[in-house]
C-alpha atoms as a PDB file:
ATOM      1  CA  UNK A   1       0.000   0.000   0.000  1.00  0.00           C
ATOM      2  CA  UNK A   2       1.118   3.519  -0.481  1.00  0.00           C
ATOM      3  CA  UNK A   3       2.040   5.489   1.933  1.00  0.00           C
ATOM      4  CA  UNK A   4      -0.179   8.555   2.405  1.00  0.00           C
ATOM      5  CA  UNK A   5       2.677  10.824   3.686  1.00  0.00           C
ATOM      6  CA  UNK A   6       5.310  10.124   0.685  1.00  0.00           C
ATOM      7  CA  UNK A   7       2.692  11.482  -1.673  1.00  0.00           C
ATOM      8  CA  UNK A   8       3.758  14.805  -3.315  1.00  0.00           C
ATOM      9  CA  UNK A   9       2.147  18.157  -2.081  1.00  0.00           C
ATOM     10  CA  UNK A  10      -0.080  19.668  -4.916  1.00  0.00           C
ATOM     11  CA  UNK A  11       1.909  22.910  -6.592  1.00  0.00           C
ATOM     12  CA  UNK A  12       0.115  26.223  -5.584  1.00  0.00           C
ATOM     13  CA  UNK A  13      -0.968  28.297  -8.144  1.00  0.00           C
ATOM     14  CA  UNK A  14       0.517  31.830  -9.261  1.00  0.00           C
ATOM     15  CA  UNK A  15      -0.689  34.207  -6.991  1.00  0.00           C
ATOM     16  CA  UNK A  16      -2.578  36.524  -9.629  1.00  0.00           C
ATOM     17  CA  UNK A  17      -3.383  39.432  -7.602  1.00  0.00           C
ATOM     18  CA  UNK A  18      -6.430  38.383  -6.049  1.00  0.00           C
ATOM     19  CA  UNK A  19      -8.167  37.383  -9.645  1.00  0.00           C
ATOM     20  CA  UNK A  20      -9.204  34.353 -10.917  1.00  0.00           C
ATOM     21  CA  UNK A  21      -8.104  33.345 -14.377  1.00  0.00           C
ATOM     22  CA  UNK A  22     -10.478  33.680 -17.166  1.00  0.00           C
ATOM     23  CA  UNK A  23     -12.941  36.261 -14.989  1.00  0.00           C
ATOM     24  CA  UNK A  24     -12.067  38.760 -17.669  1.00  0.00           C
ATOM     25  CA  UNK A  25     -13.913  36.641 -20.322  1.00  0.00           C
ATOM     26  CA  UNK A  26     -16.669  35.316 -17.948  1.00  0.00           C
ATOM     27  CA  UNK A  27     -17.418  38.738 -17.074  1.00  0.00           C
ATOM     28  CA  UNK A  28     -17.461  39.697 -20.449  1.00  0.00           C
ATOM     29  CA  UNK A  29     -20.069  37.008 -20.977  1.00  0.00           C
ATOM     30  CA  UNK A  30     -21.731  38.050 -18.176  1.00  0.00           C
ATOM     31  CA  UNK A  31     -22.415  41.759 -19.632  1.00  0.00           C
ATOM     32  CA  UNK A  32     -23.156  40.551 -23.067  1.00  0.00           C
ATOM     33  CA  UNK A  33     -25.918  38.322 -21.501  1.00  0.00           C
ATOM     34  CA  UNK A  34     -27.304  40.609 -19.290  1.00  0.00           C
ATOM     35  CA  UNK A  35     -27.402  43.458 -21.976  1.00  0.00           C
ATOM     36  CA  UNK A  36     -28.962  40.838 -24.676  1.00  0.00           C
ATOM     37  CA  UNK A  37     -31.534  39.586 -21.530  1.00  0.00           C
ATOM     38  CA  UNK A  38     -32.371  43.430 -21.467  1.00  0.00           C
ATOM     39  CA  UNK A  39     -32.789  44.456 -24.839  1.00  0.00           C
ATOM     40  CA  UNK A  40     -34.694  41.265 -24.765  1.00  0.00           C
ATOM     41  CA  UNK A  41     -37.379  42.605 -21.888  1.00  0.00           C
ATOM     42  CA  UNK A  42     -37.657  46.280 -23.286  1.00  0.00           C
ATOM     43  CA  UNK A  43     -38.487  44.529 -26.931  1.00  0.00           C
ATOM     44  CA  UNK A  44     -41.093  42.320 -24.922  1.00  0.00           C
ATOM     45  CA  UNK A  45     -42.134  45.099 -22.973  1.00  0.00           C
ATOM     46  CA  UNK A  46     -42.983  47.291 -26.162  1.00  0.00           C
ATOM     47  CA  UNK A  47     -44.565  44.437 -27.591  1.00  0.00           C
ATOM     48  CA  UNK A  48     -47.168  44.240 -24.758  1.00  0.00           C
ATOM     49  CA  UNK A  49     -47.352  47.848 -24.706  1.00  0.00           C
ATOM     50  CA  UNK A  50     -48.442  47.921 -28.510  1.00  0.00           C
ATOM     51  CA  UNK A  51     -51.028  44.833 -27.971  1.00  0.00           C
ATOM     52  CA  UNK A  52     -52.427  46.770 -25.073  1.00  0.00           C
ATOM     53  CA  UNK A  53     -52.612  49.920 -26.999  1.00  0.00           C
ATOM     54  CA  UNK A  54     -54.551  48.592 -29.662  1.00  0.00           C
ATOM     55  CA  UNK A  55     -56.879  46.532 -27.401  1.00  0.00           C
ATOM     56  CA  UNK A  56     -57.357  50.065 -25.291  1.00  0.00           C
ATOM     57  CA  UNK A  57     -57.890  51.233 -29.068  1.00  0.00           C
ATOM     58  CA  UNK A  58     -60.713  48.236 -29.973  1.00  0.00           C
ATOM     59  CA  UNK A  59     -62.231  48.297 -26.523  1.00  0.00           C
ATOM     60  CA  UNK A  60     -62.801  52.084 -26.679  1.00  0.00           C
ATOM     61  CA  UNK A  61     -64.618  52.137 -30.538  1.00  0.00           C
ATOM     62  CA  UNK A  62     -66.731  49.106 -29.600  1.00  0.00           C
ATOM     63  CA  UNK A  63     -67.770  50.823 -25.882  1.00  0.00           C
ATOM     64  CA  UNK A  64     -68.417  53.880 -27.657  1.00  0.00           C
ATOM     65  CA  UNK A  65     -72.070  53.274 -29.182  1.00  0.00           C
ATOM     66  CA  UNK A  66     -73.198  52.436 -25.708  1.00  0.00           C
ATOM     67  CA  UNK A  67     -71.358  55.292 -23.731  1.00  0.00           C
ATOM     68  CA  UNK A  68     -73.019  57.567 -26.229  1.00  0.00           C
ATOM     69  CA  UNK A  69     -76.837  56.052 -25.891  1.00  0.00           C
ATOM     70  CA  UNK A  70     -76.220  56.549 -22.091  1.00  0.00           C
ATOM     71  CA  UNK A  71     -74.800  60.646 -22.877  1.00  0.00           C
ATOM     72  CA  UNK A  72     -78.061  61.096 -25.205  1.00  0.00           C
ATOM     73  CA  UNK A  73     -80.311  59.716 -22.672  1.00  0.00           C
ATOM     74  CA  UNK A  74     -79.577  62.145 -20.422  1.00  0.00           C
ATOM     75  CA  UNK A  75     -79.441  65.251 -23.291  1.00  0.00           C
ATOM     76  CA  UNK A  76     -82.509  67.592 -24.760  1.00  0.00           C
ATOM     77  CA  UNK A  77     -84.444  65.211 -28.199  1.00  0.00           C
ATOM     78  CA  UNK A  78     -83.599  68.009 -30.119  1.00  0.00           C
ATOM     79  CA  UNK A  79     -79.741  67.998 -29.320  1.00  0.00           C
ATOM     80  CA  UNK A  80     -79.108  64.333 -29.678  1.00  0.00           C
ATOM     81  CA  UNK A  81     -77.901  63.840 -33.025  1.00  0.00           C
ATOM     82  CA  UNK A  82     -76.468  67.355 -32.995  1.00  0.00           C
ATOM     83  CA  UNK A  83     -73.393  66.483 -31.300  1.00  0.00           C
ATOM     84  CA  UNK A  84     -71.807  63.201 -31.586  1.00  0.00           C
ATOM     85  CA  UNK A  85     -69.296  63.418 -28.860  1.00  0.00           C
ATOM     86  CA  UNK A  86     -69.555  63.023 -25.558  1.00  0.00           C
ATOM     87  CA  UNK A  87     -69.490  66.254 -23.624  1.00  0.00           C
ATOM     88  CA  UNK A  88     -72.986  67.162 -21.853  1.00  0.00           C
ATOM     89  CA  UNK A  89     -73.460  70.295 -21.917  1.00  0.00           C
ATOM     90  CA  UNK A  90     -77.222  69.830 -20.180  1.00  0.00           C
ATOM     91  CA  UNK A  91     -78.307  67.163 -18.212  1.00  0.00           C
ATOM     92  CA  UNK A  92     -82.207  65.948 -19.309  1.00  0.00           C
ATOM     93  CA  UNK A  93     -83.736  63.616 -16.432  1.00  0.00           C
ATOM     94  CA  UNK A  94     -86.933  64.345 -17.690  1.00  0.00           C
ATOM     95  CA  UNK A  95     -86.483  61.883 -20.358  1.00  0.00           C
ATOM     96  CA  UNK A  96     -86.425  59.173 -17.895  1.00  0.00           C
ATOM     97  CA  UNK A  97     -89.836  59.992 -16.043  1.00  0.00           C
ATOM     98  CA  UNK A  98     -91.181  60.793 -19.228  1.00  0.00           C
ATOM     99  CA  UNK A  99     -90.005  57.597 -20.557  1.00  0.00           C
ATOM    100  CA  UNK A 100     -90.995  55.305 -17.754  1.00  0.00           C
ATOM    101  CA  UNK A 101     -94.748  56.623 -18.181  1.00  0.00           C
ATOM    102  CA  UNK A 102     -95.014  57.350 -21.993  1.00  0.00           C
ATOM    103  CA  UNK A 103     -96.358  53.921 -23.133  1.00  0.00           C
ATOM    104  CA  UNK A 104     -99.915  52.272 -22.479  1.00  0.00           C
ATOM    105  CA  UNK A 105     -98.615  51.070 -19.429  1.00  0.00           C
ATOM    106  CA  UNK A 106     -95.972  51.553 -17.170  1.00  0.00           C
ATOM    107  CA  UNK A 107     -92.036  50.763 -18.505  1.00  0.00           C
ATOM    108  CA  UNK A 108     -92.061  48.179 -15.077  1.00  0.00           C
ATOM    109  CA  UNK A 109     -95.388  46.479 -16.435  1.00  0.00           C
ATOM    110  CA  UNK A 110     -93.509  45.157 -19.821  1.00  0.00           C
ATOM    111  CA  UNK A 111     -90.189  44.689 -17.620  1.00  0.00           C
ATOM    112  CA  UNK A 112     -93.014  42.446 -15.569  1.00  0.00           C
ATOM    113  CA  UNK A 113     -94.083  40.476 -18.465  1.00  0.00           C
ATOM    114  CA  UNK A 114     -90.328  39.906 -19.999  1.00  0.00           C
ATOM    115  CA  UNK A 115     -89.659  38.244 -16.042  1.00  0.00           C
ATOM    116  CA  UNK A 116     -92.292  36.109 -16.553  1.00  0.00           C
ATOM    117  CA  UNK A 117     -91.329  35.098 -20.113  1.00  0.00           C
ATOM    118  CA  UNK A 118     -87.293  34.672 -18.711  1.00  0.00           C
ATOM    119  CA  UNK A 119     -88.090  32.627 -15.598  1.00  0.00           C
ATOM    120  CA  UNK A 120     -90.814  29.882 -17.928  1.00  0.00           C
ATOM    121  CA  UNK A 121     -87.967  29.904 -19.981  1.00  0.00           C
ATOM    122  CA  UNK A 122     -84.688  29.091 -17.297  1.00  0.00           C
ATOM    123  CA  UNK A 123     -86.855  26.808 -15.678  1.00  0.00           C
ATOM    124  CA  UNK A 124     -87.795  25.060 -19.177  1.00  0.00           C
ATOM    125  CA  UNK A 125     -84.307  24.752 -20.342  1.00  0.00           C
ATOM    126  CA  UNK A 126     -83.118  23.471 -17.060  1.00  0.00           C
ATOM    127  CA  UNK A 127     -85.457  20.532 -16.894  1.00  0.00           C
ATOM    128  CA  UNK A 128     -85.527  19.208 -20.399  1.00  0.00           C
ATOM    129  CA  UNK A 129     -82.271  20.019 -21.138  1.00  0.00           C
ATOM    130  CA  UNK A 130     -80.701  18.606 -18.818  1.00  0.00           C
ATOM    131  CA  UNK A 131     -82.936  15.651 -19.306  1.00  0.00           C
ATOM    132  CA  UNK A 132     -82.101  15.408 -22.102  1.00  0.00           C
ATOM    133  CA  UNK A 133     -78.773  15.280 -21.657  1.00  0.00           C
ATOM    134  CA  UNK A 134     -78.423  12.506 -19.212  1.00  0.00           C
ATOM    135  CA  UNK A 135     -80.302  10.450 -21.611  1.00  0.00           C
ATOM    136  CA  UNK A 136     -77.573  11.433 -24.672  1.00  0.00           C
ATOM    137  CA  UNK A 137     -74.315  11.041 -21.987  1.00  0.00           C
ATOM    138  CA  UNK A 138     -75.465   7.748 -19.815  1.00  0.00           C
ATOM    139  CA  UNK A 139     -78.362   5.851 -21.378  1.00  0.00           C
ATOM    140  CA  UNK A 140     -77.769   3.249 -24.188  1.00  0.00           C
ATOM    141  CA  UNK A 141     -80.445   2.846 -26.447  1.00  0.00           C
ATOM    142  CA  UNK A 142     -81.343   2.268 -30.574  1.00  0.00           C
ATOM    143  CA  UNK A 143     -80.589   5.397 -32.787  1.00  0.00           C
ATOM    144  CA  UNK A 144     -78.711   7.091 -30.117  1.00  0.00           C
ATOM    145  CA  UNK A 145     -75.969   8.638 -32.331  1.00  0.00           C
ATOM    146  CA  UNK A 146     -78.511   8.913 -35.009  1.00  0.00           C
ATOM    147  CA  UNK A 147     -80.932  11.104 -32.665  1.00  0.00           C
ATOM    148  CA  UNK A 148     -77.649  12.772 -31.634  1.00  0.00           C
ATOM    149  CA  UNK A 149     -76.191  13.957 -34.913  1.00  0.00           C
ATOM    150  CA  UNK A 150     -80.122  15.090 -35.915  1.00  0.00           C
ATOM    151  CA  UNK A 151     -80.072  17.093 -32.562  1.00  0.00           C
ATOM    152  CA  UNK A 152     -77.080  18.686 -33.510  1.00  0.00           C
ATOM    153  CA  UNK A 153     -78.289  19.596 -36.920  1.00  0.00           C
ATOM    154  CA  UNK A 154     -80.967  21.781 -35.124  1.00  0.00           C
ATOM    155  CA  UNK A 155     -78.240  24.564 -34.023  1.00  0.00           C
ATOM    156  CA  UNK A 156     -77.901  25.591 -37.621  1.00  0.00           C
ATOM    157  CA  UNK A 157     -81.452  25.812 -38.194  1.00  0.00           C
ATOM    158  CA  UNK A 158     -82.699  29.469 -38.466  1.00  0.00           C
ATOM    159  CA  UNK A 159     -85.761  30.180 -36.312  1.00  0.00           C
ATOM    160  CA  UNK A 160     -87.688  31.949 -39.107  1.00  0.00           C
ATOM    161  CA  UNK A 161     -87.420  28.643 -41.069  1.00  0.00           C
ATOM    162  CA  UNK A 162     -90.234  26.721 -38.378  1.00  0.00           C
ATOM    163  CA  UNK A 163     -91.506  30.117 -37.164  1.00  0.00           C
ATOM    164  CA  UNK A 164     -94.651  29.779 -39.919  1.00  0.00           C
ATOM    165  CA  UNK A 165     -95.606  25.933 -38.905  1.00  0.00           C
ATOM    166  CA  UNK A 166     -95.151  27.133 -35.249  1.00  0.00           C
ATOM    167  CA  UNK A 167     -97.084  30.115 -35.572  1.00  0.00           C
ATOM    168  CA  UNK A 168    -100.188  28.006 -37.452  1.00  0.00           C
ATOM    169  CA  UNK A 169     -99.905  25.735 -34.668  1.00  0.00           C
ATOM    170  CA  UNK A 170    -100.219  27.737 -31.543  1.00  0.00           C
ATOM    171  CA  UNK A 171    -103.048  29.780 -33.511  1.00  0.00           C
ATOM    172  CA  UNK A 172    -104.871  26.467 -33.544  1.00  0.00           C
ATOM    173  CA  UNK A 173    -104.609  25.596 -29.891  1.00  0.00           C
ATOM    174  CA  UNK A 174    -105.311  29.611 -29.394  1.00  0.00           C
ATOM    175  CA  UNK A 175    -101.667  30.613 -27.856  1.00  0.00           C
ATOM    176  CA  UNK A 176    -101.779  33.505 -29.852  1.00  0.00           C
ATOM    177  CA  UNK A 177    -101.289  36.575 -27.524  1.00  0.00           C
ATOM    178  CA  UNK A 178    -100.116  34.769 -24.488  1.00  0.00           C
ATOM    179  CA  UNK A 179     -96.873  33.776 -23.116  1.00  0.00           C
ATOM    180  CA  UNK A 180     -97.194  30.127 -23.827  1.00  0.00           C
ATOM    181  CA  UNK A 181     -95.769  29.930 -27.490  1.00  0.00           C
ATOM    182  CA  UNK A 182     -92.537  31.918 -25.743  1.00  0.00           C
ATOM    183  CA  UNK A 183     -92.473  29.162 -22.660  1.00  0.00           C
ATOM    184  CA  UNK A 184     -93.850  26.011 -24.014  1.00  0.00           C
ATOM    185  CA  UNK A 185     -91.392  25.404 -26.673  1.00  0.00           C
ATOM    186  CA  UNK A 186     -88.321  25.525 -24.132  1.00  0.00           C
ATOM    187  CA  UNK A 187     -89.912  22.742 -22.118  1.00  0.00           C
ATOM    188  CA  UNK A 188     -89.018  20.195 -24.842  1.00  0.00           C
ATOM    189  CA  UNK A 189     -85.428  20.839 -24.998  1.00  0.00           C
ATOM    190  CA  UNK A 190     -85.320  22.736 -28.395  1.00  0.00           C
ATOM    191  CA  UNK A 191     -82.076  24.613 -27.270  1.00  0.00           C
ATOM    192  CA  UNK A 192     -79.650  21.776 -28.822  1.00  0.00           C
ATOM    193  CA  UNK A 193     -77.022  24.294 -27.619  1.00  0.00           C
ATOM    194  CA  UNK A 194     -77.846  23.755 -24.027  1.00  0.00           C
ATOM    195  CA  UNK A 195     -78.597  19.976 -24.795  1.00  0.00           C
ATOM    196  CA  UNK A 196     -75.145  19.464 -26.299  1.00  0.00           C
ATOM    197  CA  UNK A 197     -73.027  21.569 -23.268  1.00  0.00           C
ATOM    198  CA  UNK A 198     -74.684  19.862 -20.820  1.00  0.00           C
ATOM    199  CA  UNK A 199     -73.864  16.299 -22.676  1.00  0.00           C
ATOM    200  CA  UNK A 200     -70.219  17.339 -22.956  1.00  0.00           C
ATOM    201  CA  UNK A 201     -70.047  18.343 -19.409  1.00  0.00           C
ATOM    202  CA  UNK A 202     -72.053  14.880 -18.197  1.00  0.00           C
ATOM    203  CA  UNK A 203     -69.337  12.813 -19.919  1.00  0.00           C
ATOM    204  CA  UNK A 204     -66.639  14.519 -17.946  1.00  0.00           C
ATOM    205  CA  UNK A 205     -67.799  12.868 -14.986  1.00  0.00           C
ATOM    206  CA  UNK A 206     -66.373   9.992 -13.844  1.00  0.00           C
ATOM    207  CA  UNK A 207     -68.928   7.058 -14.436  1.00  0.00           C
ATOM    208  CA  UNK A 208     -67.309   5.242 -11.293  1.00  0.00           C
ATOM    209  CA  UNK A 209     -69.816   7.810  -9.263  1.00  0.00           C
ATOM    210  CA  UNK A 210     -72.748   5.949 -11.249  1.00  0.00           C
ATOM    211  CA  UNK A 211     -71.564   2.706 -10.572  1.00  0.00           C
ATOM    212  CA  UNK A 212     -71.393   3.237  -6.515  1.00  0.00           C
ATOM    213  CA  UNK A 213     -74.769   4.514  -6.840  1.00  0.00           C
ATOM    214  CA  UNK A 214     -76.068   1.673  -8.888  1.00  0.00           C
ATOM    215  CA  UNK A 215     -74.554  -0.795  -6.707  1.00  0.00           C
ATOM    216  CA  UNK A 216     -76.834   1.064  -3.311  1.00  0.00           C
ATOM    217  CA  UNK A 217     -79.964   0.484  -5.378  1.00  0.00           C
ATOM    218  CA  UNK A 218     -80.533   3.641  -7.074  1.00  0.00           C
ATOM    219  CA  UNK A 219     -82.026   3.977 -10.697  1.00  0.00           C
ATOM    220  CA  UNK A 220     -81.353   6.581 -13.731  1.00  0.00           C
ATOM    221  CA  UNK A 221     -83.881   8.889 -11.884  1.00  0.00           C
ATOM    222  CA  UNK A 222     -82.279   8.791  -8.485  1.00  0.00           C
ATOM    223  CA  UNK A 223     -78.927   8.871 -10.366  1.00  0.00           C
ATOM    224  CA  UNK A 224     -80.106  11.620 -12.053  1.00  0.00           C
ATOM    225  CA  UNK A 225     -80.939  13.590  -9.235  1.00  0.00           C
ATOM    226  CA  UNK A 226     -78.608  12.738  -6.359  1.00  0.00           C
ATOM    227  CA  UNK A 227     -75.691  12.343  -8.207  1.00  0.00           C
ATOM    228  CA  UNK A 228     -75.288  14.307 -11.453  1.00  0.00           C
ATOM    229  CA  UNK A 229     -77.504  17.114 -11.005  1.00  0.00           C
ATOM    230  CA  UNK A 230     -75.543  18.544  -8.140  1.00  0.00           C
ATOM    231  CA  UNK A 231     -72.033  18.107 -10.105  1.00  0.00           C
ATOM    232  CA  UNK A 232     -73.949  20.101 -12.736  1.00  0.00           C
ATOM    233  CA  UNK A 233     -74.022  23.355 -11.400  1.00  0.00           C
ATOM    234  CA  UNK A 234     -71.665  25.221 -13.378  1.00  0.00           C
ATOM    235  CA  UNK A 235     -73.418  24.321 -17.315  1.00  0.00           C
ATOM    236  CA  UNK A 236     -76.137  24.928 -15.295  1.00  0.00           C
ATOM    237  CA  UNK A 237     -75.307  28.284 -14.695  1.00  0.00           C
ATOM    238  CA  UNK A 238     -74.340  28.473 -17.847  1.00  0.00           C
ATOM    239  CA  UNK A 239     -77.253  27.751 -19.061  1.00  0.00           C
ATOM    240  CA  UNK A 240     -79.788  30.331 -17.105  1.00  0.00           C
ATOM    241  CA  UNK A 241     -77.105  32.873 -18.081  1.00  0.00           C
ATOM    242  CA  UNK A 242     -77.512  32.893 -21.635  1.00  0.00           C
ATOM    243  CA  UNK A 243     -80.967  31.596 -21.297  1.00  0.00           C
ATOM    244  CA  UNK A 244     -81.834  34.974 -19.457  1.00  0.00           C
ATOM    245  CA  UNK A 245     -79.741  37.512 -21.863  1.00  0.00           C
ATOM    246  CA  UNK A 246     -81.293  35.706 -24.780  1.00  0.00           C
ATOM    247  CA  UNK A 247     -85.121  35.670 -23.839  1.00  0.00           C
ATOM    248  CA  UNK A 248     -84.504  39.325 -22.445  1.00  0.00           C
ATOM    249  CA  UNK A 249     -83.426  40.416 -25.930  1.00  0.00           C
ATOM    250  CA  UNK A 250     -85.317  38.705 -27.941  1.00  0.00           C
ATOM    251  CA  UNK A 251     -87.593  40.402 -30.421  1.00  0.00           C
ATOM    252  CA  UNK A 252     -88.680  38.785 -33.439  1.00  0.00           C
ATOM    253  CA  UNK A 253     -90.991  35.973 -31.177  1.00  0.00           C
ATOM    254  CA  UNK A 254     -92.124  38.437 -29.001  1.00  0.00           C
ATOM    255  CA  UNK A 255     -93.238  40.422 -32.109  1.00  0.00           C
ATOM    256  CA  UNK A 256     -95.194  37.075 -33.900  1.00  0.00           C
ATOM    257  CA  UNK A 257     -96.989  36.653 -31.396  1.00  0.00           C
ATOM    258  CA  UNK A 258     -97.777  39.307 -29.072  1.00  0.00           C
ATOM    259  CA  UNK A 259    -100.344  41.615 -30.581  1.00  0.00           C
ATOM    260  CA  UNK A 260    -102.262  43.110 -27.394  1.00  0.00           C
ATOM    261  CA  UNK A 261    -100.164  46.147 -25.589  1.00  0.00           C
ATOM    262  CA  UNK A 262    -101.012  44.831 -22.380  1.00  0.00           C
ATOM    263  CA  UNK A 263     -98.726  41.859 -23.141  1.00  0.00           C
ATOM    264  CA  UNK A 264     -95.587  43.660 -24.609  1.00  0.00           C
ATOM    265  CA  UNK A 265     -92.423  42.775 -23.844  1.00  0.00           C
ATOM    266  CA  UNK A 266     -89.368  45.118 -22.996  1.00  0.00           C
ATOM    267  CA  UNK A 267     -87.816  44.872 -26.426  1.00  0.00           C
ATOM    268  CA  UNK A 268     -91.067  45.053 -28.348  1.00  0.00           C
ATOM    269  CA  UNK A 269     -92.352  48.086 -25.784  1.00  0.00           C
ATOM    270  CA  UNK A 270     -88.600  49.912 -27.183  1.00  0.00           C
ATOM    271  CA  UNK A 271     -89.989  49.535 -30.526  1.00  0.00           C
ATOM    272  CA  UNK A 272     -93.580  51.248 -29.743  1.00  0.00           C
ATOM    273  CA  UNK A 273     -91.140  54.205 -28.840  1.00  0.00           C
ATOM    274  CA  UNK A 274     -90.449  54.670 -33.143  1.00  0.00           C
ATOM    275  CA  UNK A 275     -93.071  56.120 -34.505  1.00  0.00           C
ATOM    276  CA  UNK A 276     -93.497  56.133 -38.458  1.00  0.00           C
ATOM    277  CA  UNK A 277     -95.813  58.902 -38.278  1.00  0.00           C
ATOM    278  CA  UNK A 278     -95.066  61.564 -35.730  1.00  0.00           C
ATOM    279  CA  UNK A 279     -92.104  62.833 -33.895  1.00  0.00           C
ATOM    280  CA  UNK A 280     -89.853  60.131 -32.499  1.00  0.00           C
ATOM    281  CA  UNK A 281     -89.119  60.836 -28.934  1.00  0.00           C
ATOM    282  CA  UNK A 282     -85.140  59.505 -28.899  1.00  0.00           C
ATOM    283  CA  UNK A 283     -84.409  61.154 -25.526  1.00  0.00           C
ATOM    284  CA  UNK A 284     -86.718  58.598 -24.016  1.00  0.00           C
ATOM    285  CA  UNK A 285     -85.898  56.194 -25.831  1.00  0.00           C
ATOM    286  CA  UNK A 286     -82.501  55.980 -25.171  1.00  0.00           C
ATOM    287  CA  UNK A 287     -83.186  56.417 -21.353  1.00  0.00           C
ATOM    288  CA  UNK A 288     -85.729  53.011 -21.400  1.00  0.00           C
ATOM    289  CA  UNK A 289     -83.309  51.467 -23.368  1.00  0.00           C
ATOM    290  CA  UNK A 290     -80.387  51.950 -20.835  1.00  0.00           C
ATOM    291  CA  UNK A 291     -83.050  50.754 -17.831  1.00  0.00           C
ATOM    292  CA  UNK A 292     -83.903  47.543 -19.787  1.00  0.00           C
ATOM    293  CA  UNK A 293     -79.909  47.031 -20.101  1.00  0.00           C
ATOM    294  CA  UNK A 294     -79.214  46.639 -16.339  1.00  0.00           C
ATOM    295  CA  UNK A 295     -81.232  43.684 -15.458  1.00  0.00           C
ATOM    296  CA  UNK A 296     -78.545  42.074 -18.007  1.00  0.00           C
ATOM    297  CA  UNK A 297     -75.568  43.876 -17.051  1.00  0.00           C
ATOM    298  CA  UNK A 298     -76.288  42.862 -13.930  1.00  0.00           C
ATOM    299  CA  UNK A 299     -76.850  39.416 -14.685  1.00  0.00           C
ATOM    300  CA  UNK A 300     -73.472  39.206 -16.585  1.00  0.00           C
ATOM    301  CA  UNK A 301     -71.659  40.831 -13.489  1.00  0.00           C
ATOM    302  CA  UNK A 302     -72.414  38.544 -10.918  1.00  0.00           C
ATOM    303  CA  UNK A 303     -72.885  35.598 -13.296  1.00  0.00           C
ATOM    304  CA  UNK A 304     -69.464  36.128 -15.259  1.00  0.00           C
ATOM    305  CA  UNK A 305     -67.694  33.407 -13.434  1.00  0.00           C
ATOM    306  CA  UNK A 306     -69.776  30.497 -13.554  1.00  0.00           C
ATOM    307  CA  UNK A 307     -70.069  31.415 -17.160  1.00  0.00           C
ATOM    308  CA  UNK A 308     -66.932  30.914 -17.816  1.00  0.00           C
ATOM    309  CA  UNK A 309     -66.219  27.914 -15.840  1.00  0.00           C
ATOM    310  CA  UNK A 310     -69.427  26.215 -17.026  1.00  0.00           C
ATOM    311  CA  UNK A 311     -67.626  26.968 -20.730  1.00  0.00           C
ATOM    312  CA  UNK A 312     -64.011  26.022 -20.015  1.00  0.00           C
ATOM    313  CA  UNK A 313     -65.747  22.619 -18.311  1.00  0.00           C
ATOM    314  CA  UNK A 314     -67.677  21.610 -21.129  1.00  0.00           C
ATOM    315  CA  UNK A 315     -64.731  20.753 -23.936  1.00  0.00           C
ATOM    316  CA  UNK A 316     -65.675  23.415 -25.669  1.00  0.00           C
ATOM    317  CA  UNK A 317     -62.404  25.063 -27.161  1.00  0.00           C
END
């Protein structure tokens, strides 16, 4: 064996002063990198800047038709298409009050009957829908895919294309001029929208839940109801969100079918505001317009994040 002590000491290094050898280049490296890394963040930086700019840019022009309806609702009639900026130089509350009480009715009575329509309709599209959807997601039966693919062919079916048949229809049964042909129709899952996100958020569940269920004695119903239902709460959500802003707004079946004033909703009450004939009364039409807005602001505001959750849940990219 080798004796440890006979072993040659190492050789010390140079003394260089106190530097290490090669710092100069290191360092050099070192201020290249850090100058690159920096050029680096200011180009990023600008970037961001400039996407932000134009965004800022985009956001403002699309805001702008709606900041301007809410500035003319509060301006004289005769000044409102004067001056497209802005700047209020008066400030008309009249056109509110004058607004509110200008109809047949009150504005609140046709805000009244568009609640009614909304809530038949949430409470229409929650059931069947989701129904409907259980049956598509866990039930095997004959012509499933088939019945599938035909449901999905629905979404790009216009509604004027079955509005006639529809309309002959509930004239027969005497629906005309009541809420039913609004309400009815969303009780038998004709929303293959809603059908098809609650089906893609049913299959993300893990069928193992099912199973357990099925093995304590419970059937599809009890299934249904104890187990996937309460897992469903954000397409749910989903759901009576756009459910709600969509009913709210719509026009077109309001206007088939509703012929008595009495039974106007909000957006066909806006329209009674135009009149062909006589003087047009913008200033309080712009002020209605703005109060039938915040029931769905509102509803967006509060409702924003189950929206998106029940979206990013649901596969749908």
């Amino acid at each position: 064996m080798t004796d440890l002590q006979t072993l040659p000491a190492p050789e010390k290094l140079p003394s260089t002063g106190g530097k290490s050898r090669g710092r100069g280049p290191r360092g050099g490296g070192r201020k290249r990198e850090s100058r690159g890394t920096l050029a680096f963040s200011r180009s990023a930086r600008l970037k961001a800047m400039a996407k932000h700019a134009v965004l800022i840019i985009a956001g403002g022009i699309m805001i702008y038709p709606l900041l301007w309806m809410v500035v003319s609702s509060l301006r004289p009639n005769e000044l409102i298409f004067r001056d497209p900026g802005l700047w209020l130089s008066t400030l008309e509350m009249g056109n509110y009050t004058d607004g509110w009480s200008a109809l047949t009715h009150p504005f609140g009575h046709y805000m009244l009957n568009s609640a009614v329509v909304v809530l038949g309709s949430i409470l229409g599209n929650l059931i069947s829908c989701s129904m409907a959807a259980y049956a598509f997601a866990r039930l095997q039966f004959s012509g499933k895919k088939l019945f599938f693919g035909i449901m999905l062919l629905t979404i790009m079916l216009p509604f004027h294309v079955i509005i006639v048949p529809q309309y002959i229809l509930f004239s027969q049964i005497g629906w005309v001029n009541t809420f039913w042909p609004l309400i009815v129709p969303k009780l038998l899952a004709t929303d293959a929208f809603f059908v098809f996100l609650m089906v893609q958020f049913i299959r993300g569940i893990p069928t193992e839940l099912d199973e357990a269920a099925r093995i304590d004695g419970a059937g599809h119903p009890r299934i249904f109801l104890r187990v996937i239902l309460p897992l469903m709460v954000p397409a749910l959500a989903t759901t009576t969100i756009f459910t709600f802003i969509w009913t709210w707004n719509d026009f077109f079946g309001a206007l088939i079918y509703l012929t008595d004033p009495e039974m106007f909703t909000v957006p066909v009450a806006l329209r009674a505001f135009v009149d062909s004939q006589s003087a047009t009364s913008w200033g309080s039409l712009f002020a209605m317009s703005i109060v039938s807005l915040l029931p769905v602001f509102l509803v967006f505001l509060f409702g924003q994040r189950f929206l998106i959750k029940g979206i990013a849940t649901t596969g749908i990219k």
